[in-house]
C-alpha atoms as a PDB file:
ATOM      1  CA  UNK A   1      28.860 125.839 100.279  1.00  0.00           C
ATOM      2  CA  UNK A   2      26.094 126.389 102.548  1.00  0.00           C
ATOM      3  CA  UNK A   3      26.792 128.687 105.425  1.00  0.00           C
ATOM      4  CA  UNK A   4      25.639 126.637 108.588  1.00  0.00           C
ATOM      5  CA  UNK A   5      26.151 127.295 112.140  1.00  0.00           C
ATOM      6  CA  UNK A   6      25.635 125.280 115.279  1.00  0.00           C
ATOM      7  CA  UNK A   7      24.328 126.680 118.844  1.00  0.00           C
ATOM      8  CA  UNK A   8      25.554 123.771 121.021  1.00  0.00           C
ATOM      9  CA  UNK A   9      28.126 121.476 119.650  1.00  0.00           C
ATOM     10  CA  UNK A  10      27.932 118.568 121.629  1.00  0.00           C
ATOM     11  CA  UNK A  11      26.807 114.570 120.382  1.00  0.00           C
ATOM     12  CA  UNK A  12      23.826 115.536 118.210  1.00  0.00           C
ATOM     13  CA  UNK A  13      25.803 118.247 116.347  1.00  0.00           C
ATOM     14  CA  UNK A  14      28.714 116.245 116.027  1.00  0.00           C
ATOM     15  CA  UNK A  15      26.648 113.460 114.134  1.00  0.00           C
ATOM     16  CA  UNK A  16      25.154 115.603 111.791  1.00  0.00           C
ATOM     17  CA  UNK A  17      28.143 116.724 110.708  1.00  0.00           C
ATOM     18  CA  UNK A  18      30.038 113.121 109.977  1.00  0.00           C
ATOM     19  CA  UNK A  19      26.414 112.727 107.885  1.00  0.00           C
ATOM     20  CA  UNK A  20      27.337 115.515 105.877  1.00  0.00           C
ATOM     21  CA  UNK A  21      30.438 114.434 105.117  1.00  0.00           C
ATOM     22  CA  UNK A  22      33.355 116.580 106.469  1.00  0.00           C
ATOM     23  CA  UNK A  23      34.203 119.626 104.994  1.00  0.00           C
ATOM     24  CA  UNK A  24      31.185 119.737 102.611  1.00  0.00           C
ATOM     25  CA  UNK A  25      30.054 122.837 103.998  1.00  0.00           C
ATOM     26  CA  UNK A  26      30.625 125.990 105.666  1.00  0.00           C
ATOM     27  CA  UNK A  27      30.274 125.000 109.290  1.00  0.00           C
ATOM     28  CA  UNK A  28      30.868 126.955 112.681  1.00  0.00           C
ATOM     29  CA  UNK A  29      29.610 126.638 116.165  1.00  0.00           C
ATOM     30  CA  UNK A  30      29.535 128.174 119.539  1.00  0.00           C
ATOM     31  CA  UNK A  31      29.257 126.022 122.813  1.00  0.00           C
ATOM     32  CA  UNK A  32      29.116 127.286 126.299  1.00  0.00           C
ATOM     33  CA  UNK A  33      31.815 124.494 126.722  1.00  0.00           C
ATOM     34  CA  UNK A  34      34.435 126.448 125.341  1.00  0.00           C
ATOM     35  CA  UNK A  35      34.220 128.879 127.950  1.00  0.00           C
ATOM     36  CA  UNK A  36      35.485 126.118 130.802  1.00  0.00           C
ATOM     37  CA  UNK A  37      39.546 125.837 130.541  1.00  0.00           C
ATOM     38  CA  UNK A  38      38.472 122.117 131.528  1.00  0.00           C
ATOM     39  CA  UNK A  39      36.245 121.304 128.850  1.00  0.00           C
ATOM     40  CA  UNK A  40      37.738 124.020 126.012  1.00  0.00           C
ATOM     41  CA  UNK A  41      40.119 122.205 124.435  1.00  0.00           C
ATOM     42  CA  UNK A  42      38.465 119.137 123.936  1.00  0.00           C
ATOM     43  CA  UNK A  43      35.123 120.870 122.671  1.00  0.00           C
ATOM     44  CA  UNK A  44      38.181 122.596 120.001  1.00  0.00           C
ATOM     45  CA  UNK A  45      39.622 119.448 119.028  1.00  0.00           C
ATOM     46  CA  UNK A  46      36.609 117.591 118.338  1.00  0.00           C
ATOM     47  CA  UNK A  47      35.420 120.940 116.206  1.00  0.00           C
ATOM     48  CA  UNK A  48      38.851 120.488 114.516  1.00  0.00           C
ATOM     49  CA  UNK A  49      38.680 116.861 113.740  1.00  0.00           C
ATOM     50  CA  UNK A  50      35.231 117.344 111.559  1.00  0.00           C
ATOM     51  CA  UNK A  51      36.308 120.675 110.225  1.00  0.00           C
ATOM     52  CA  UNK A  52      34.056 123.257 111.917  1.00  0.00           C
ATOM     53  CA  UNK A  53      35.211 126.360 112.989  1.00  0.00           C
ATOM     54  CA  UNK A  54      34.466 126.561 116.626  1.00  0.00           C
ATOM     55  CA  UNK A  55      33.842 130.117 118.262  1.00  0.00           C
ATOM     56  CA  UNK A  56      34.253 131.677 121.207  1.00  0.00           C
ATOM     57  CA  UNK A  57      30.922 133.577 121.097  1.00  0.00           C
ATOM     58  CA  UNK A  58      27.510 133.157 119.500  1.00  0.00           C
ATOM     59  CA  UNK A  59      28.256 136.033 117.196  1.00  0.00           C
ATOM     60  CA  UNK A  60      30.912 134.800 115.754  1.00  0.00           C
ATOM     61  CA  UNK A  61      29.684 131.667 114.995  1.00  0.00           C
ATOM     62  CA  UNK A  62      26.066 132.504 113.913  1.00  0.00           C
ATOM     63  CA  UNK A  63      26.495 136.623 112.221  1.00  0.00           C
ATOM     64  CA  UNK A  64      26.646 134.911 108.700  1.00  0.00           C
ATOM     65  CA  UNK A  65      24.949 131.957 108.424  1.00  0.00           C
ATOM     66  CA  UNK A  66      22.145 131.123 106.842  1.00  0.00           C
ATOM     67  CA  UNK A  67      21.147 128.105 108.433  1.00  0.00           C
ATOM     68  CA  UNK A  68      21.193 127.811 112.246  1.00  0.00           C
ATOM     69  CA  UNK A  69      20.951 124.218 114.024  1.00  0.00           C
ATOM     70  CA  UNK A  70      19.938 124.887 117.957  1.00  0.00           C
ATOM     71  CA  UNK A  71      21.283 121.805 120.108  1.00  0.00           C
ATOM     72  CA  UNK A  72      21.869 122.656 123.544  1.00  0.00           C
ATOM     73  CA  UNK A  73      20.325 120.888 126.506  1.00  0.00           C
ATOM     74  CA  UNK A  74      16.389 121.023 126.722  1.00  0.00           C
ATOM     75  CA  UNK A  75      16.698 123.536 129.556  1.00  0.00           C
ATOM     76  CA  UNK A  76      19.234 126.007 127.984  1.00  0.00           C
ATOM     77  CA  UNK A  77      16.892 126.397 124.427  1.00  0.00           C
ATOM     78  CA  UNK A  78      15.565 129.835 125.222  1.00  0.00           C
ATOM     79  CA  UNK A  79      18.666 130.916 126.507  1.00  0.00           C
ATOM     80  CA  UNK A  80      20.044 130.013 123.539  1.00  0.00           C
ATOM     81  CA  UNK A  81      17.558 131.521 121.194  1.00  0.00           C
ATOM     82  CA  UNK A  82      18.095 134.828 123.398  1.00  0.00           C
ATOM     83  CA  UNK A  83      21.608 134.833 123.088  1.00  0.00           C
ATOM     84  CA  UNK A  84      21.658 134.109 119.294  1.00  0.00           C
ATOM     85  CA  UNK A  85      19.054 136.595 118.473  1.00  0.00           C
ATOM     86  CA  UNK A  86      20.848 139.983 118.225  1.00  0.00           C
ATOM     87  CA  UNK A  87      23.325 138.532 115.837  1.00  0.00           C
ATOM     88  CA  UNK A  88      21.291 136.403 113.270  1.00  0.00           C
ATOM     89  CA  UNK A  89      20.770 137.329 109.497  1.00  0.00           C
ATOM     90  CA  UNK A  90      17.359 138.227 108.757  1.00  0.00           C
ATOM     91  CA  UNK A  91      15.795 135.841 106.253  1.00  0.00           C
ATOM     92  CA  UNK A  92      17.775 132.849 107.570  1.00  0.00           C
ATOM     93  CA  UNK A  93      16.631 129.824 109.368  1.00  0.00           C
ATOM     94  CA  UNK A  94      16.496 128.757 113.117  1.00  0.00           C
ATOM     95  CA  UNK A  95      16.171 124.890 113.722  1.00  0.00           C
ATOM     96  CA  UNK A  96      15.596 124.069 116.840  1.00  0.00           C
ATOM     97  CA  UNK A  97      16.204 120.221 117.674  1.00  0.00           C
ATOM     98  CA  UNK A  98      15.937 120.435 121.851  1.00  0.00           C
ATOM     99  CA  UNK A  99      14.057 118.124 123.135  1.00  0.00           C
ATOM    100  CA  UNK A 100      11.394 121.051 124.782  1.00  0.00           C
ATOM    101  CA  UNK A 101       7.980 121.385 125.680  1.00  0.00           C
ATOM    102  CA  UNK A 102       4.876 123.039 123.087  1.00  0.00           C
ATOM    103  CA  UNK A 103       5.158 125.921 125.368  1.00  0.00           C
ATOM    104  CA  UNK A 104       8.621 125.954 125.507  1.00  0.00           C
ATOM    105  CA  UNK A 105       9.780 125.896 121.404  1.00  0.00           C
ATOM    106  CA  UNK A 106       6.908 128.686 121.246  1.00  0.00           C
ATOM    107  CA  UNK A 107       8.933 130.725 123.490  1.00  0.00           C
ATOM    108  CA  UNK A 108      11.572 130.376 121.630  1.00  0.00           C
ATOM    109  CA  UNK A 109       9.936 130.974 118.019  1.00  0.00           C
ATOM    110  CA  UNK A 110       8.965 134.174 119.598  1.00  0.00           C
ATOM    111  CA  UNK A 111      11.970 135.182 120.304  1.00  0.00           C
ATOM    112  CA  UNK A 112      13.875 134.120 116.687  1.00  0.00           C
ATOM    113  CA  UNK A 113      10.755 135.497 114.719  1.00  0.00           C
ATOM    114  CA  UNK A 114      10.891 139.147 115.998  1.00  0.00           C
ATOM    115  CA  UNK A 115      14.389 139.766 114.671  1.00  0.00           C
ATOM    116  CA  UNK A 116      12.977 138.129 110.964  1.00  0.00           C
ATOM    117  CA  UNK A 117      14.131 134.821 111.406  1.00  0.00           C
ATOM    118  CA  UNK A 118      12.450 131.899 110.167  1.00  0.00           C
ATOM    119  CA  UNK A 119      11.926 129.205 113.049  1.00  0.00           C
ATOM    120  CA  UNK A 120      11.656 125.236 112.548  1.00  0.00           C
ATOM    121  CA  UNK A 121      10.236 123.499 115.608  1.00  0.00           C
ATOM    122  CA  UNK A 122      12.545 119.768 115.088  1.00  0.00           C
ATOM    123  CA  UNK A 123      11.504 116.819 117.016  1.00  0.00           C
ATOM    124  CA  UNK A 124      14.363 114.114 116.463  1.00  0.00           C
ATOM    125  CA  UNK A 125      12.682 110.918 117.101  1.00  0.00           C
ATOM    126  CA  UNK A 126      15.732 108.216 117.331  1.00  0.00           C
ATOM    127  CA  UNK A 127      19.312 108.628 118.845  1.00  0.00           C
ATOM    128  CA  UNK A 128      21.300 110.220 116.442  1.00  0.00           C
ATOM    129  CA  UNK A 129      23.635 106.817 116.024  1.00  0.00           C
ATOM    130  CA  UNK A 130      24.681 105.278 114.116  1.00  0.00           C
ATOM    131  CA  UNK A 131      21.936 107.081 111.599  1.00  0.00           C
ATOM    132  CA  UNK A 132      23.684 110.687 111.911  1.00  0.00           C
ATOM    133  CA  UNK A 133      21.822 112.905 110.170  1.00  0.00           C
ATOM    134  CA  UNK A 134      19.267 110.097 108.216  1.00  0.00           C
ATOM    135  CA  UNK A 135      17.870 110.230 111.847  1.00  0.00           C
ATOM    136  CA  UNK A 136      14.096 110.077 111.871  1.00  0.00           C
ATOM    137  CA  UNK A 137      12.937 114.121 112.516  1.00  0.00           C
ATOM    138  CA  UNK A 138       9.512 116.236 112.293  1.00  0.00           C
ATOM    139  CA  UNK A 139       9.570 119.375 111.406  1.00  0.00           C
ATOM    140  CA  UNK A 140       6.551 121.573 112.418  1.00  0.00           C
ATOM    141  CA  UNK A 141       5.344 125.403 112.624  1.00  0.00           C
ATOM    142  CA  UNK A 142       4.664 127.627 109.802  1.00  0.00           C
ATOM    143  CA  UNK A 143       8.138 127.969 107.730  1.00  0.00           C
ATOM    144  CA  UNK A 144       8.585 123.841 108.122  1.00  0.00           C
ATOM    145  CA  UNK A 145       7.595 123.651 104.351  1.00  0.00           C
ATOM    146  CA  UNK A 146       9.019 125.944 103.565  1.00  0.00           C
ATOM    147  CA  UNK A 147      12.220 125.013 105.227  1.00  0.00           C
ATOM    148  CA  UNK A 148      12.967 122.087 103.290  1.00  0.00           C
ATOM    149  CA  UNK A 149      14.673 122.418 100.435  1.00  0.00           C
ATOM    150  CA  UNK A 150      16.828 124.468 102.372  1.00  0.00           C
ATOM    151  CA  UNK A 151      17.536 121.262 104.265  1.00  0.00           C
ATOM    152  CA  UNK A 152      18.162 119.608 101.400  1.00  0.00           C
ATOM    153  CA  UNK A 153      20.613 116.522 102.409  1.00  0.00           C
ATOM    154  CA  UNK A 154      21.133 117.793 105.797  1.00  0.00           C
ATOM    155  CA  UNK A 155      18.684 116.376 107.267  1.00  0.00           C
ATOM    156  CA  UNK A 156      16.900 113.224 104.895  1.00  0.00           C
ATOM    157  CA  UNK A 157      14.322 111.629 106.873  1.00  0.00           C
ATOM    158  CA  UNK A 158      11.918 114.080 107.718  1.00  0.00           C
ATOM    159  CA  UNK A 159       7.992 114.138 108.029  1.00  0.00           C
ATOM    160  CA  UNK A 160       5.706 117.329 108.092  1.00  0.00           C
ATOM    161  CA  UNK A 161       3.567 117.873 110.719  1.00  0.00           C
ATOM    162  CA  UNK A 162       0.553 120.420 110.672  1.00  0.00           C
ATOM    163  CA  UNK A 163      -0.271 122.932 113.165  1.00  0.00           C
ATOM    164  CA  UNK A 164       1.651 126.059 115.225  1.00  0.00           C
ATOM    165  CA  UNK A 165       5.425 125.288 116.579  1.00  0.00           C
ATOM    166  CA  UNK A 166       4.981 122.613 119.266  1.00  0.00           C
ATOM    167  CA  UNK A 167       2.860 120.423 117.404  1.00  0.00           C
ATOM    168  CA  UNK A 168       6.123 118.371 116.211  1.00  0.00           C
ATOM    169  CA  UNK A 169       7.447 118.167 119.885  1.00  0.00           C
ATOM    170  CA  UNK A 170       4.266 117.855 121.865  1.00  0.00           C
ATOM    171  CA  UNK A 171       4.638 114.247 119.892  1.00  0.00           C
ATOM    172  CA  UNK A 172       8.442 113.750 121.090  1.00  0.00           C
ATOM    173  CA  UNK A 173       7.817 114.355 124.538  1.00  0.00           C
ATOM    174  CA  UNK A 174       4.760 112.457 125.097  1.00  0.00           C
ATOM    175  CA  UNK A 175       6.365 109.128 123.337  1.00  0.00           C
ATOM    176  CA  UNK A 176       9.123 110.113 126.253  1.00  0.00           C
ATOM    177  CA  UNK A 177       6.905 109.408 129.064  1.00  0.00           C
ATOM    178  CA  UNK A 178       6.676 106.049 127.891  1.00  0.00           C
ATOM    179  CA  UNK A 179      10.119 105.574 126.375  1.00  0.00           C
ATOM    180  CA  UNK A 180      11.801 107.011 129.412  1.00  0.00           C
ATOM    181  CA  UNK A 181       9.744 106.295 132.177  1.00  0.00           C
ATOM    182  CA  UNK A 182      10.328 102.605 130.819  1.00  0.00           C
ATOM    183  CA  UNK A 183      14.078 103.204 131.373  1.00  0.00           C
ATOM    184  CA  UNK A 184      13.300 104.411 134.604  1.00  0.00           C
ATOM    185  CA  UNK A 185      11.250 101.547 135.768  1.00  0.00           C
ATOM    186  CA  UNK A 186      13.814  98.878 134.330  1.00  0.00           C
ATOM    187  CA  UNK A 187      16.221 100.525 136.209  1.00  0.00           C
ATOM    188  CA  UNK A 188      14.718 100.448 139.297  1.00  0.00           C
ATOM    189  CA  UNK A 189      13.411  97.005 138.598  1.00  0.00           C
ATOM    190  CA  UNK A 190      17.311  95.719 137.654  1.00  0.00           C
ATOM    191  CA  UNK A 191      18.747  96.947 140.771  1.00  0.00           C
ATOM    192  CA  UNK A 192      16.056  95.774 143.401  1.00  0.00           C
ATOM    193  CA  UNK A 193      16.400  92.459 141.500  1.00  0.00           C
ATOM    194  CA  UNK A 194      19.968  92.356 141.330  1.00  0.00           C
ATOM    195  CA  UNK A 195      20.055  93.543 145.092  1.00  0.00           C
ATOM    196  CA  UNK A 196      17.802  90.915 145.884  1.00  0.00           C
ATOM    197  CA  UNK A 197      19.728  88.046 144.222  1.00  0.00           C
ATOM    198  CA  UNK A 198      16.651  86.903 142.256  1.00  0.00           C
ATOM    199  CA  UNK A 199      17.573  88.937 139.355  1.00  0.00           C
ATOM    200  CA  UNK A 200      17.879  85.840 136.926  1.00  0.00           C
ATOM    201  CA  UNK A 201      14.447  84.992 137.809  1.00  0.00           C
ATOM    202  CA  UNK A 202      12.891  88.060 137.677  1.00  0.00           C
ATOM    203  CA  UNK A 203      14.282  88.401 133.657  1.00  0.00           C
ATOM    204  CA  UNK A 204      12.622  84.997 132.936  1.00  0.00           C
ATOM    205  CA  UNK A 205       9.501  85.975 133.908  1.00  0.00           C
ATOM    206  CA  UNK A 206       9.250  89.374 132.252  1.00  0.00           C
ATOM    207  CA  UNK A 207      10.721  87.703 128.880  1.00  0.00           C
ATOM    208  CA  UNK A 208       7.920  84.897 129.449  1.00  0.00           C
ATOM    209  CA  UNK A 209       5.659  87.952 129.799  1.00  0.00           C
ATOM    210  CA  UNK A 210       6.697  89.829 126.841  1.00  0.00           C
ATOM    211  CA  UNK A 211       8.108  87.283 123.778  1.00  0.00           C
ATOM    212  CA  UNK A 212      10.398  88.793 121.833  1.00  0.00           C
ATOM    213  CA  UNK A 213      12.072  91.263 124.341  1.00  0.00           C
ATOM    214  CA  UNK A 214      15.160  90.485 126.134  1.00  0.00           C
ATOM    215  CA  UNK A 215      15.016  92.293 129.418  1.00  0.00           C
ATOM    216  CA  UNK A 216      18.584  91.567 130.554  1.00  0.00           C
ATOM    217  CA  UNK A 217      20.287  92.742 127.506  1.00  0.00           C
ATOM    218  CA  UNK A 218      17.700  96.364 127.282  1.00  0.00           C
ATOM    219  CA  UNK A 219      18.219  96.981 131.079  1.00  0.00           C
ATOM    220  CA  UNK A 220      22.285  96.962 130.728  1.00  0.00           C
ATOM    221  CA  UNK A 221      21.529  99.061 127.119  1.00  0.00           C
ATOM    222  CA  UNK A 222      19.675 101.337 129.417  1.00  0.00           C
ATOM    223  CA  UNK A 223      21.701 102.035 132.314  1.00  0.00           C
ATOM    224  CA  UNK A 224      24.525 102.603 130.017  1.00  0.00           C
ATOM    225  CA  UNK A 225      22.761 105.120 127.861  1.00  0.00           C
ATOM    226  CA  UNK A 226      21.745 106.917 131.432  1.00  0.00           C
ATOM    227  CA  UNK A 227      24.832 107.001 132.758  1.00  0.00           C
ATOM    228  CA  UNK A 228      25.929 108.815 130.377  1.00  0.00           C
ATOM    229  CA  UNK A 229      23.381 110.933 129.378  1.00  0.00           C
ATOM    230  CA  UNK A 230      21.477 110.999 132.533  1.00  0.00           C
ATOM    231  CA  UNK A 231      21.599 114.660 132.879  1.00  0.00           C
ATOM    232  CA  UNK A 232      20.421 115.803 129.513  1.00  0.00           C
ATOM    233  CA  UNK A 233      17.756 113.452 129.748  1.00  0.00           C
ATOM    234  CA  UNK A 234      16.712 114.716 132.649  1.00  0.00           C
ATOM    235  CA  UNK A 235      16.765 118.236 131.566  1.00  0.00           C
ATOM    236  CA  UNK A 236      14.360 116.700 129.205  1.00  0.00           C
ATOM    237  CA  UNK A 237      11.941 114.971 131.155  1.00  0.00           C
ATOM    238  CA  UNK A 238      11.505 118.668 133.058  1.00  0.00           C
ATOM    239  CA  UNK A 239      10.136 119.485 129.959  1.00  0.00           C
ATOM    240  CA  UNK A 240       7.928 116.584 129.661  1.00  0.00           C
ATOM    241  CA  UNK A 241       6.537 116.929 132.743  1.00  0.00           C
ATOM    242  CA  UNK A 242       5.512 120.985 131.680  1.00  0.00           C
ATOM    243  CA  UNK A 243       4.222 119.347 128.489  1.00  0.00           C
ATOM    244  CA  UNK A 244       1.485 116.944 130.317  1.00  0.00           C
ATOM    245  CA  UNK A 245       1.296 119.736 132.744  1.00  0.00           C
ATOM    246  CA  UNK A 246       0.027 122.496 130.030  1.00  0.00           C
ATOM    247  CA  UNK A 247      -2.294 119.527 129.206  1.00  0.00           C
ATOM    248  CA  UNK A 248      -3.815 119.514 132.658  1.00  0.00           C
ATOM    249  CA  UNK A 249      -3.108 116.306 133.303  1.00  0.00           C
ATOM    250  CA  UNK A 250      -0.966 115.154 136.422  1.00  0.00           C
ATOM    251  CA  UNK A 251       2.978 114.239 135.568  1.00  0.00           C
ATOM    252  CA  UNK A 252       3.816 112.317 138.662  1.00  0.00           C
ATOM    253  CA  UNK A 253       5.153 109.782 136.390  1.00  0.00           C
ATOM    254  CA  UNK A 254       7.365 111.447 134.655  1.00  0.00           C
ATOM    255  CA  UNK A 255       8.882 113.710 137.365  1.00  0.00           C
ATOM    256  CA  UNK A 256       9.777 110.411 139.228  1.00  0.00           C
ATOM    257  CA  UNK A 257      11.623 109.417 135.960  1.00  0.00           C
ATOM    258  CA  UNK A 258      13.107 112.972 136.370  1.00  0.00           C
ATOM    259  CA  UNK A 259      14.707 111.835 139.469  1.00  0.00           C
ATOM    260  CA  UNK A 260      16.160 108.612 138.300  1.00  0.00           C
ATOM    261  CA  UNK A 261      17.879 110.017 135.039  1.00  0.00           C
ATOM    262  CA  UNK A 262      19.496 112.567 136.771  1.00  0.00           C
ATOM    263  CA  UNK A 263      20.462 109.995 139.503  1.00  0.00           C
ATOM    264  CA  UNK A 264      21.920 107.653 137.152  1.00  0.00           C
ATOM    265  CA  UNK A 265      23.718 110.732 134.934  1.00  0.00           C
ATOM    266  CA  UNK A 266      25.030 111.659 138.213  1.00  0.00           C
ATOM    267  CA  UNK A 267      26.588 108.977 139.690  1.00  0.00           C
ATOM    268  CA  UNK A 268      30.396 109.349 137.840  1.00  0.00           C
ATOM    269  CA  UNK A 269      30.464 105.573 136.767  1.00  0.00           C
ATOM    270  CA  UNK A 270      32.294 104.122 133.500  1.00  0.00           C
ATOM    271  CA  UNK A 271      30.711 101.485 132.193  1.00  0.00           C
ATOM    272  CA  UNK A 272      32.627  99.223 129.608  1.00  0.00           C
ATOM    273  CA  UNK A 273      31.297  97.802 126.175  1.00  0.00           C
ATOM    274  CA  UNK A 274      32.058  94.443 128.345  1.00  0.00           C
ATOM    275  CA  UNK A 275      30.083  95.097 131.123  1.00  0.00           C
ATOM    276  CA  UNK A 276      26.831  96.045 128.561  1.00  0.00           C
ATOM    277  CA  UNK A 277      27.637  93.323 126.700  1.00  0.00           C
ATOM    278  CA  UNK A 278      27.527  90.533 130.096  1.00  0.00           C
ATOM    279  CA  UNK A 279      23.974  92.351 130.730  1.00  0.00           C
ATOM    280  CA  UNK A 280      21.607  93.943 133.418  1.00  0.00           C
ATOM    281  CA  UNK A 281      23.572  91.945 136.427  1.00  0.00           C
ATOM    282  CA  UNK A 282      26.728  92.926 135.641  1.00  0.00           C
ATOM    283  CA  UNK A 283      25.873  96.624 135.023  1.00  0.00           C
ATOM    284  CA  UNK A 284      23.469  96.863 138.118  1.00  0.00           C
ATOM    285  CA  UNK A 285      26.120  95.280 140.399  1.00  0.00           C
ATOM    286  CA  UNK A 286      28.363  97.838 139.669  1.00  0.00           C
ATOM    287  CA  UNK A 287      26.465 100.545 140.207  1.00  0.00           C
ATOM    288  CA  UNK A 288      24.297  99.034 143.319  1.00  0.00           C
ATOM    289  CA  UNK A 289      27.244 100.591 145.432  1.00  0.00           C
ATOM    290  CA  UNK A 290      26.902 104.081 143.813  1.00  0.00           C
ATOM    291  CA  UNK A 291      23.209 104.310 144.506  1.00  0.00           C
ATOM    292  CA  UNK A 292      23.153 103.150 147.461  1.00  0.00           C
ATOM    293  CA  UNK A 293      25.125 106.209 148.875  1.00  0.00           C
END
């Protein structure tokens, strides 16, 4: 059984793991969750329920493995790769899947490589359901090729990308100012509309405008995804924006999408399966109140 360890145990980790197949391997994990009496036990029980062995510090859970999968929050990568450092096997592997800036993953490699770790820069390309760990990834830097027979089932849809660590993610973030700053836009179009009371008639128009899209049905898909992820996204749109920034290009763009992930992620709301399925106008008029405070 492959010794594996996870730095951040949250949705991606968790989905990786069903992939495997629980119990198939040698799995542990640390998660600054487990430190918070309010979110401990239920970081523990889900760590239970897929057989890891969750630990209450990053020694413990990364001293003996030999493959190391890094998924915190975009903005907590190098801490992460700080933290972990003292305590990793030399000879083993680092993956880093955070959703980071070029600039940001090199950071990090620099860190993992001085203690004679191997680091994978991993760009994840698709939400990690329902395809779990037959998610879409690229793996870049210099020990990528290396790297993958290690990976052997874990991860089984993954494309080489040449170049330094970065090249892999400079490609994820920059497909993020469109994908997200789309989901920012929508959002802002749904509520004005909805607001407005010509939101039926604003739909028509962009579905006229765009056949084959379905503009109600993607704006409540949306919303619900930023709700509930609105924070981490935004954590990762900060690094987009230092991506097109390194580039010398302006971000304005994408630090406005900034704003409205973290608005949305903010705002406390539940939304239903019911209310996503009824579509933007249901969603939006639920959360027009929220906003609006």
């Amino acid at each position: 059984m492959t010794r594996i360890a996870f730095v951040g145990f949250g949705e991606a980790a968790s989905a990786l793991v069903q992939g495997w197949g629980v119990g198939r391997h040698d799995v542990s994990s640390y998660d600054i969750k487990v430190d918070d009496s309010a979110t401990r036990d239920e970081l523990l029980d889900r760590c239970k329920q897929l057989e890891v062995a969750g630990k209450d510090s990053f020694k413990d859970a990364v001293e003996s493995a030999e493959l190391v999968f890094s998924t915190v929050t975009a903005d907590q990568s190098l801490n992460a790769a700080k933290s972990a450092a003292p305590y990793l096997q030399s000879g083993s592997y680092w993956f880093d899947l955070n959703s980071c800036a070029p600039t940001s993953k090199q950071a990090a490699a620099e860190v993992i490589e001085q203690v004679g770790v191997h680091y994978v820069d991993v760009a994840v390309m698709a939400p990690v359901h329902p395809a779990l760990n037959k998610v879409p990834v690229l793996l870049g830097g210099p020990h990528a090729k290396a790297a993958l027979p290690r990976l052997d089932d874990l991860l089984t849809n993954t494309k080489l990308i040449d170049g330094p660590v970065g090249a892999a993610s400079s490609i994820k973030m920059l497909r993020s100012v469109m994908v997200k700053g789309l989901e920012a836009l929508t959002a802002e179009c749904a509520l004005a509309a909805v607001a407005a009371g010509v939101d039926e008639d604003v739909f028509a128009s962009l579905n006229r405008s765009h056949p084959g899209s379905e503009w109600s049905a993607q704006a409540a898909y949306n919303f619900e995804r930023s709700v509930l992820h609105g924070e981490r996204r935004a954590a990762e749109m900060e690094e987009v924006a230092k991506t097109v920034k390194d580039l010398g290009l302006p971000n304005d763009m994408t630090l406005a999408t900034v704003l409205w992930q973290r608005k949305l992620g903010n705002l406390g709301v539940c939304l239903t399966d019911d209310m996503v399925a009824s579509g933007a106008n249901s969603v939006a008029s639920v959360l027009l109140s929220h906003v609006r405070k």
